[in-house]
Structures are given as C-alpha cells and as structure tokens.
C-alpha atoms as a PDB file:
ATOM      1  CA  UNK A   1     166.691 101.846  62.635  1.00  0.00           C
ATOM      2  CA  UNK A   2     168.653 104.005  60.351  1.00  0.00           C
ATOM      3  CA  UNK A   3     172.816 104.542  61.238  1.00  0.00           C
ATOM      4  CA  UNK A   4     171.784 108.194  62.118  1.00  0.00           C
ATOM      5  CA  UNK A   5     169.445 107.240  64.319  1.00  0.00           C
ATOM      6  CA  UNK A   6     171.545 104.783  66.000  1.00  0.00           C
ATOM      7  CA  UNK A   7     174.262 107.097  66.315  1.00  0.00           C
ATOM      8  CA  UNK A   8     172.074 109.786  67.886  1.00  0.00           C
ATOM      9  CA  UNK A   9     170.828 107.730  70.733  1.00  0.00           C
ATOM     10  CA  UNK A  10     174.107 106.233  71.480  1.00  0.00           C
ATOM     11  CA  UNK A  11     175.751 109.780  72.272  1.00  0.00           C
ATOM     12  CA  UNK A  12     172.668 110.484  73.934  1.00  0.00           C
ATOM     13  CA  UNK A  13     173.168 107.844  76.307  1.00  0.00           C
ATOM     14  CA  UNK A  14     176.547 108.356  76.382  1.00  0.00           C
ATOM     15  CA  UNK A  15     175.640 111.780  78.024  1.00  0.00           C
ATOM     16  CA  UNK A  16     173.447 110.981  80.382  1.00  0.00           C
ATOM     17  CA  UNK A  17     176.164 108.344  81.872  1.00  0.00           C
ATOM     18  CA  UNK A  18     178.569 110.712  82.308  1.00  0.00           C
ATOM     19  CA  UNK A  19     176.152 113.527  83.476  1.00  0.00           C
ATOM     20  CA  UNK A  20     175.094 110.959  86.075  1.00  0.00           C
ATOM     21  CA  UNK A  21     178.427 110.614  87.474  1.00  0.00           C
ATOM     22  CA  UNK A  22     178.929 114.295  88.603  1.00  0.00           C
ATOM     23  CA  UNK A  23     177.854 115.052  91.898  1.00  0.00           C
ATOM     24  CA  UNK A  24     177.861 118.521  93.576  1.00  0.00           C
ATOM     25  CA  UNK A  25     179.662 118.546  96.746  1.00  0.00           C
ATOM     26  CA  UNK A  26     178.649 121.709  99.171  1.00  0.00           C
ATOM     27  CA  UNK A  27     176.528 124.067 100.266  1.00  0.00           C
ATOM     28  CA  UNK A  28     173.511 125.300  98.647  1.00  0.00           C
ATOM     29  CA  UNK A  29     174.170 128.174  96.048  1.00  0.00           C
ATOM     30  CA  UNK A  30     171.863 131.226  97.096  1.00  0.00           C
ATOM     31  CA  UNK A  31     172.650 134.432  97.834  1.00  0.00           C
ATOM     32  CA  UNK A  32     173.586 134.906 101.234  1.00  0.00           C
ATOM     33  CA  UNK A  33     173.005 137.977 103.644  1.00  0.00           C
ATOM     34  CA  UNK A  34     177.156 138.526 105.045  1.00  0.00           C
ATOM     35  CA  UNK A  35     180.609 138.672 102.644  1.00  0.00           C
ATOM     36  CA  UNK A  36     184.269 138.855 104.480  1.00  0.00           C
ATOM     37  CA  UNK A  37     185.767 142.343 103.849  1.00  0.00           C
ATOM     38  CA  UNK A  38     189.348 141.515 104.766  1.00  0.00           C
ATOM     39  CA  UNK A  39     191.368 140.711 101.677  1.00  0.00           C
ATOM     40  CA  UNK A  40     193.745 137.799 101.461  1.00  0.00           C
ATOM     41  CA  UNK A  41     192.005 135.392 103.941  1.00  0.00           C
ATOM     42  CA  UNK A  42     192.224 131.542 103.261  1.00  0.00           C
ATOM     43  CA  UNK A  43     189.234 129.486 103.999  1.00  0.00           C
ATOM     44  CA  UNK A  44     188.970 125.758 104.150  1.00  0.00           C
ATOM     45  CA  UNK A  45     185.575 123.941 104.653  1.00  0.00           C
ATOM     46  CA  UNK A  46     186.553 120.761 106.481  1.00  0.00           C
ATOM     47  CA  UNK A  47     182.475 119.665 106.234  1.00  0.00           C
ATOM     48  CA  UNK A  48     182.648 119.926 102.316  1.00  0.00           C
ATOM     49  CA  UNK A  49     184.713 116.971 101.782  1.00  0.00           C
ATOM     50  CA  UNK A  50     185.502 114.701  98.947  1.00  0.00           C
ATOM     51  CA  UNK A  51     183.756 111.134  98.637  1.00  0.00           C
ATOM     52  CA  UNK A  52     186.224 109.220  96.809  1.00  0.00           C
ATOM     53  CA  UNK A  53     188.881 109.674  94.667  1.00  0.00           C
ATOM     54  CA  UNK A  54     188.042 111.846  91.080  1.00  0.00           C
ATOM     55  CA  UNK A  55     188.644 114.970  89.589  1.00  0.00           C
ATOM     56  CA  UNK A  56     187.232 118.247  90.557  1.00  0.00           C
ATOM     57  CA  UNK A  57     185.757 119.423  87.336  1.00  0.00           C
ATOM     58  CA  UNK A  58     184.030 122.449  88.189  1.00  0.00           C
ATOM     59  CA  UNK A  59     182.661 124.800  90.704  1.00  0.00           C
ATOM     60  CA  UNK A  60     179.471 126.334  92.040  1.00  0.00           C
ATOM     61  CA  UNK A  61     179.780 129.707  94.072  1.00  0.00           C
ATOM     62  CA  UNK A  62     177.496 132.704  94.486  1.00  0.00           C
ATOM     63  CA  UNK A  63     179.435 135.895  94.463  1.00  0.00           C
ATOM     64  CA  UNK A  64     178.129 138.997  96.144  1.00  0.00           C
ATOM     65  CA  UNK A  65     180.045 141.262  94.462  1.00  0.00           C
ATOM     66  CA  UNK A  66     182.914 140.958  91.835  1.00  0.00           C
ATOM     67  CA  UNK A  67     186.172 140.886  91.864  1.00  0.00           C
ATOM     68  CA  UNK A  68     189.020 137.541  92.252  1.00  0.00           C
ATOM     69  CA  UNK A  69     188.361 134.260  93.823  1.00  0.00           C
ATOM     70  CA  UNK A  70     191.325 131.581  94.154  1.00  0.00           C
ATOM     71  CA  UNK A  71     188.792 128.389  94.551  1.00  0.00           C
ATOM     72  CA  UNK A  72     190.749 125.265  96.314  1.00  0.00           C
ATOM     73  CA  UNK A  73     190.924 122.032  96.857  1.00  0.00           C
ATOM     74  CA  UNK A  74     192.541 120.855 100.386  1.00  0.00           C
ATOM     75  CA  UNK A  75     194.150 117.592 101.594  1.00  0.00           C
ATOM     76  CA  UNK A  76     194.651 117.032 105.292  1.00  0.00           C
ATOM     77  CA  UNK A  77     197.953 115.723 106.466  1.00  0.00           C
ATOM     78  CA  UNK A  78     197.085 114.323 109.685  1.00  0.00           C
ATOM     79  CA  UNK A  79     199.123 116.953 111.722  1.00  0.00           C
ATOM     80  CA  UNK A  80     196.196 118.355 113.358  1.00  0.00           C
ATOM     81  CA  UNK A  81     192.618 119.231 112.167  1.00  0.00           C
ATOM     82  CA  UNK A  82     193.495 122.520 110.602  1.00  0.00           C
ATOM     83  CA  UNK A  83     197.134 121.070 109.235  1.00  0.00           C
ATOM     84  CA  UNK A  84     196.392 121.177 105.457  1.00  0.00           C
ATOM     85  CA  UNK A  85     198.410 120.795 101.885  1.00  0.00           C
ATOM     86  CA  UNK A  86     197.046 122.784  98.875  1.00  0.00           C
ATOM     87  CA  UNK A  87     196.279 120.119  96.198  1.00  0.00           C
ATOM     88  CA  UNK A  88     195.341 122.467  93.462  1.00  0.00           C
ATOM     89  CA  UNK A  89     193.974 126.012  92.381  1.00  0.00           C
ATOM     90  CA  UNK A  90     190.954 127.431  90.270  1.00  0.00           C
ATOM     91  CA  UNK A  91     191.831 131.463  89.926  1.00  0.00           C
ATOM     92  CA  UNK A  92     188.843 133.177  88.278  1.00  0.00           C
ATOM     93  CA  UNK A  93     187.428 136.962  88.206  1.00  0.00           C
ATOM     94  CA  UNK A  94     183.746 137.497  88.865  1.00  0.00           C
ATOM     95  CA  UNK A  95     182.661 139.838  85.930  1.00  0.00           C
ATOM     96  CA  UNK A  96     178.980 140.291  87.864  1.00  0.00           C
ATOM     97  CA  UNK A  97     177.426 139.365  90.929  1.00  0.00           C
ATOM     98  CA  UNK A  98     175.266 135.730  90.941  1.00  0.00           C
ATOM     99  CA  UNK A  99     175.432 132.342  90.986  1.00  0.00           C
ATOM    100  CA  UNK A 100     178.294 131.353  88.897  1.00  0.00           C
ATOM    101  CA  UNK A 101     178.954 127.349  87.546  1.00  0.00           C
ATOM    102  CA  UNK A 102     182.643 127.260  86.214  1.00  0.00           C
ATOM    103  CA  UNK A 103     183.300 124.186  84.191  1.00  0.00           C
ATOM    104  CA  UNK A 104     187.091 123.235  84.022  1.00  0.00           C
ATOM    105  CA  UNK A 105     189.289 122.204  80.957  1.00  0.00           C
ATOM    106  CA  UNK A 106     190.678 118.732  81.143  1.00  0.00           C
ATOM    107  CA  UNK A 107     194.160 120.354  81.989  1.00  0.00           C
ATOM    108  CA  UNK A 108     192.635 122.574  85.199  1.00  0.00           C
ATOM    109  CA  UNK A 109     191.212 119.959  86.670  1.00  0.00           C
ATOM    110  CA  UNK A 110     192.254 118.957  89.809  1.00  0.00           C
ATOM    111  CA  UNK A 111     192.868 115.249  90.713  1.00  0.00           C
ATOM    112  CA  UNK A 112     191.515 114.227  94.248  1.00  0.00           C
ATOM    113  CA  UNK A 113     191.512 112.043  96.666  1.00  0.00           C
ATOM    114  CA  UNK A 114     188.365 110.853  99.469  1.00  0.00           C
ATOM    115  CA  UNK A 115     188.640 113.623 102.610  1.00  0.00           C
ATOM    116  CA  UNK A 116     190.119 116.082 100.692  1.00  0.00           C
ATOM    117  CA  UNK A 117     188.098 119.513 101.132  1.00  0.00           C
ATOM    118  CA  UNK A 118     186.936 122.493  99.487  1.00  0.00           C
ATOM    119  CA  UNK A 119     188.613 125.789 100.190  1.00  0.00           C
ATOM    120  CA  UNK A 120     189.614 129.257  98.824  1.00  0.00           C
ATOM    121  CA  UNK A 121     191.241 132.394  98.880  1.00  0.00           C
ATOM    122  CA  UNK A 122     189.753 135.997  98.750  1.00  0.00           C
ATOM    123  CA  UNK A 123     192.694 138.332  97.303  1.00  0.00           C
ATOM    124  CA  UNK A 124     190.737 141.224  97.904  1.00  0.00           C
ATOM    125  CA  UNK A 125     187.507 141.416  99.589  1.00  0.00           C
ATOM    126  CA  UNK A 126     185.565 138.325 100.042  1.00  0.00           C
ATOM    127  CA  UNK A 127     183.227 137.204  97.156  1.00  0.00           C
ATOM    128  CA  UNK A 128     181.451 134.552  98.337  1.00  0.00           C
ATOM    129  CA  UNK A 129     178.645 135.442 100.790  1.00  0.00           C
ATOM    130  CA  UNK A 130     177.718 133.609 104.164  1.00  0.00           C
ATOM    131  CA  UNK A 131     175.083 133.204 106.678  1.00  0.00           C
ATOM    132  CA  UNK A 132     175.258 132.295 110.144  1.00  0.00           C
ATOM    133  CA  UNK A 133     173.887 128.615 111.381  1.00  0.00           C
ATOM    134  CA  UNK A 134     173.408 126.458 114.317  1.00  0.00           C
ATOM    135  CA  UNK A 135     175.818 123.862 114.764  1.00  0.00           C
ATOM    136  CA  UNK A 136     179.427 123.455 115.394  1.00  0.00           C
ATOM    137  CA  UNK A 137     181.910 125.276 113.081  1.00  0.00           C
ATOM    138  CA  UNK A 138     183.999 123.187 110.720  1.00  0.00           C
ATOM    139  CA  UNK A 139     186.264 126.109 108.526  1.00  0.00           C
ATOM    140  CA  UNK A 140     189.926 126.350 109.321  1.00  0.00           C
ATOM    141  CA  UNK A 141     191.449 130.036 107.747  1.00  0.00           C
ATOM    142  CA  UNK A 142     194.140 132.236 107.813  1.00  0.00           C
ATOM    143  CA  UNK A 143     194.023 135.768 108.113  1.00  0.00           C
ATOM    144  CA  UNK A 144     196.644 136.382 105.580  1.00  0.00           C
ATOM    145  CA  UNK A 145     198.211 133.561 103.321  1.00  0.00           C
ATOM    146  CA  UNK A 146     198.688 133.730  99.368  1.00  0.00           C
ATOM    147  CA  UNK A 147     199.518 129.652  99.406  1.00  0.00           C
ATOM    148  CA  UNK A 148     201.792 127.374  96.356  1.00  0.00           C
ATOM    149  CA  UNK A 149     200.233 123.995  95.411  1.00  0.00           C
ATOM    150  CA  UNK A 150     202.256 121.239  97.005  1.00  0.00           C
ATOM    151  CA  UNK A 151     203.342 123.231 100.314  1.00  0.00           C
ATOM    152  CA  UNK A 152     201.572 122.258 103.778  1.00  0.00           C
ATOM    153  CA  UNK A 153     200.267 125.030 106.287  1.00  0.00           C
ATOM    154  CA  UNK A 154     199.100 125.002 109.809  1.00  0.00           C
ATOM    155  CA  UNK A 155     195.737 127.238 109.432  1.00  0.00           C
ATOM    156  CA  UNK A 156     194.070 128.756 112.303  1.00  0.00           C
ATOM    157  CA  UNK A 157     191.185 127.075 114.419  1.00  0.00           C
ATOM    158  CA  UNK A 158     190.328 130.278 116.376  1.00  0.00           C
ATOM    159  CA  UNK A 159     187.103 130.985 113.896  1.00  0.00           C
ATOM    160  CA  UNK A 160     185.855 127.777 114.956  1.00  0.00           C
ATOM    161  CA  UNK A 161     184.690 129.815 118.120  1.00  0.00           C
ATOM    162  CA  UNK A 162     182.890 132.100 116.344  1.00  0.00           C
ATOM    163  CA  UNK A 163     179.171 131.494 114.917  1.00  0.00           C
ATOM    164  CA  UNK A 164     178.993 128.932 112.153  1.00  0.00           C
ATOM    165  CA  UNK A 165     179.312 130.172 109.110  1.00  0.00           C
ATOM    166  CA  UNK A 166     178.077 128.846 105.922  1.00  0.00           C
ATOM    167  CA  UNK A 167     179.315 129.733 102.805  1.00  0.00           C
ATOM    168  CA  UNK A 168     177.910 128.991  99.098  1.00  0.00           C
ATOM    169  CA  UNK A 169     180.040 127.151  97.613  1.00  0.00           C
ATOM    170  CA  UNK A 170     180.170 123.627  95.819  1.00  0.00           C
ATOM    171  CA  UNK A 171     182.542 121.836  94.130  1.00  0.00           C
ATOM    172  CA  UNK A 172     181.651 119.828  90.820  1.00  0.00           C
ATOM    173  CA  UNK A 173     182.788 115.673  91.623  1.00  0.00           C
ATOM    174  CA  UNK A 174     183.572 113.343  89.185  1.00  0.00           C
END
C-alpha cells in the first residue's frame, strides 16, 4: 500500500473516532408552533443535562425568527432545584430563520461537568420556538436577568406550573 494511501485512511479513521465521540444532548431540532415574546428571559432546561464531564463544542437550535441568542451551559449548586451558576456563554445572531448547527472554536468551548444543563438567554424576543407536551415541567427561568459567568442565581420555579414546554435546542457533547 503506497504512503499516500496509508496516510489517507489513517486520517480517515482518525475522523470517524472523533466524530463518534460527539453526542447531541436535547431536544429534537424542528420547527416548533410557539416563540417567547418577552425579551431578556433566562431559561434553563434541567431535563437536558450533561452525561459526563467534556466540552460543549457546539449547538443545535431552530430559530423562528432572527435576532440574538445567549446559548448556556448551567451547573446546579445544590441550593435548591432552580439554584444555578452560569458555567459559560455562546452569544450568536441568527442572520435567518432555521435550524442552525454552530460549531465552537477550541477557545469558546465550554468545559463541563456530568448534571450540568443546557440553558439560554433571549435579549430580545425569544428565538427558539416551543411546543407544549405532556409531562411534568423541568425549565427553571427568570423573567429578567442578563447573567456573568461564575455568579450563582436563584431562578424562578413558578413556570414549572404552567404546560410543559419543549424547546429545540441541543447541545453538541464531547
């Protein structure tokens, strides 16, 4: 086998491994028939958790319409179910309306440990479109909250009252 030949197969294998080692952790990405229209709402997805420790390297969202989305990543401090610290920050604009994959650059990735959960931020209206569901509701939010990396906030548990919602949204695992 010639060295080119060898050398070709090897990356090739070499991408497949580390393709094999991303998982998607979320919700399905469709378009979905409900967006939030009350700008600078926090969400936090307590069911969209981490499985171990990694890096988020990516996301998966459909947005409804554009505009900003501040996508998050969550660690619970044990102070209650909706007591959470801001781990890190993905702040993109949504040119056009779809489904949307945003790989990261090694330096905006965002290290991770097992539990910690998806989240984000809508600085103007929401983006990222929900239906309703059967089953209990597992988002914590807060009405109005533009949080810092490192700080830990008390978000509210009142929308777990409400219908559950489920958003499209996915983080990329790895």
């Amino acid at each position: 086998m010639s060295v080119l030949l060898q050398t070709f197969a090897l990356i090739l294998i070499t991408i497949v491994a580390v393709s094999a080692e991303r998982e998607i952790v979320g919700r399905s990405i469709i378009n979905r028939p409900i967006r939030d229209s009350v700008a600078g709402r926090v969400f936090t997805e307590r069911s969209i958790s981490m499985p171990g420790n990694g890096k988020v390297i990516g996301w998966k969202f459909f947005a409804k319409l554009p505009g900003p989305i501040n996508l998050q990543i969550w660690r619970p401090d044990g102070d209650g179910y909706c007591s959470l610290k801001l781990i890190g920050v993905t702040k993109f604009y949504v040119r056009r309306a779809g489904s949307k994959t945003i790989m990261l650059a090694a330096k905006g990735r965002i290290p991770v440990q097992k539990g910690d959960v998806v989240g984000w931020r809508n600085p103007r209206n929401g983006v990222i479109p929900y239906s309703i569901s059967n089953g209990s509701q597992n988002l914590c939010y807060s009405p109005k909250l533009d949080p810092t990396p490192g700080s830990t906030y008390k978000l509210d548990e009142r929308i777990a009252s409400r219908p559950n919602r489920v958003y499209s949204i996915a983080a990329i695992f790895e």
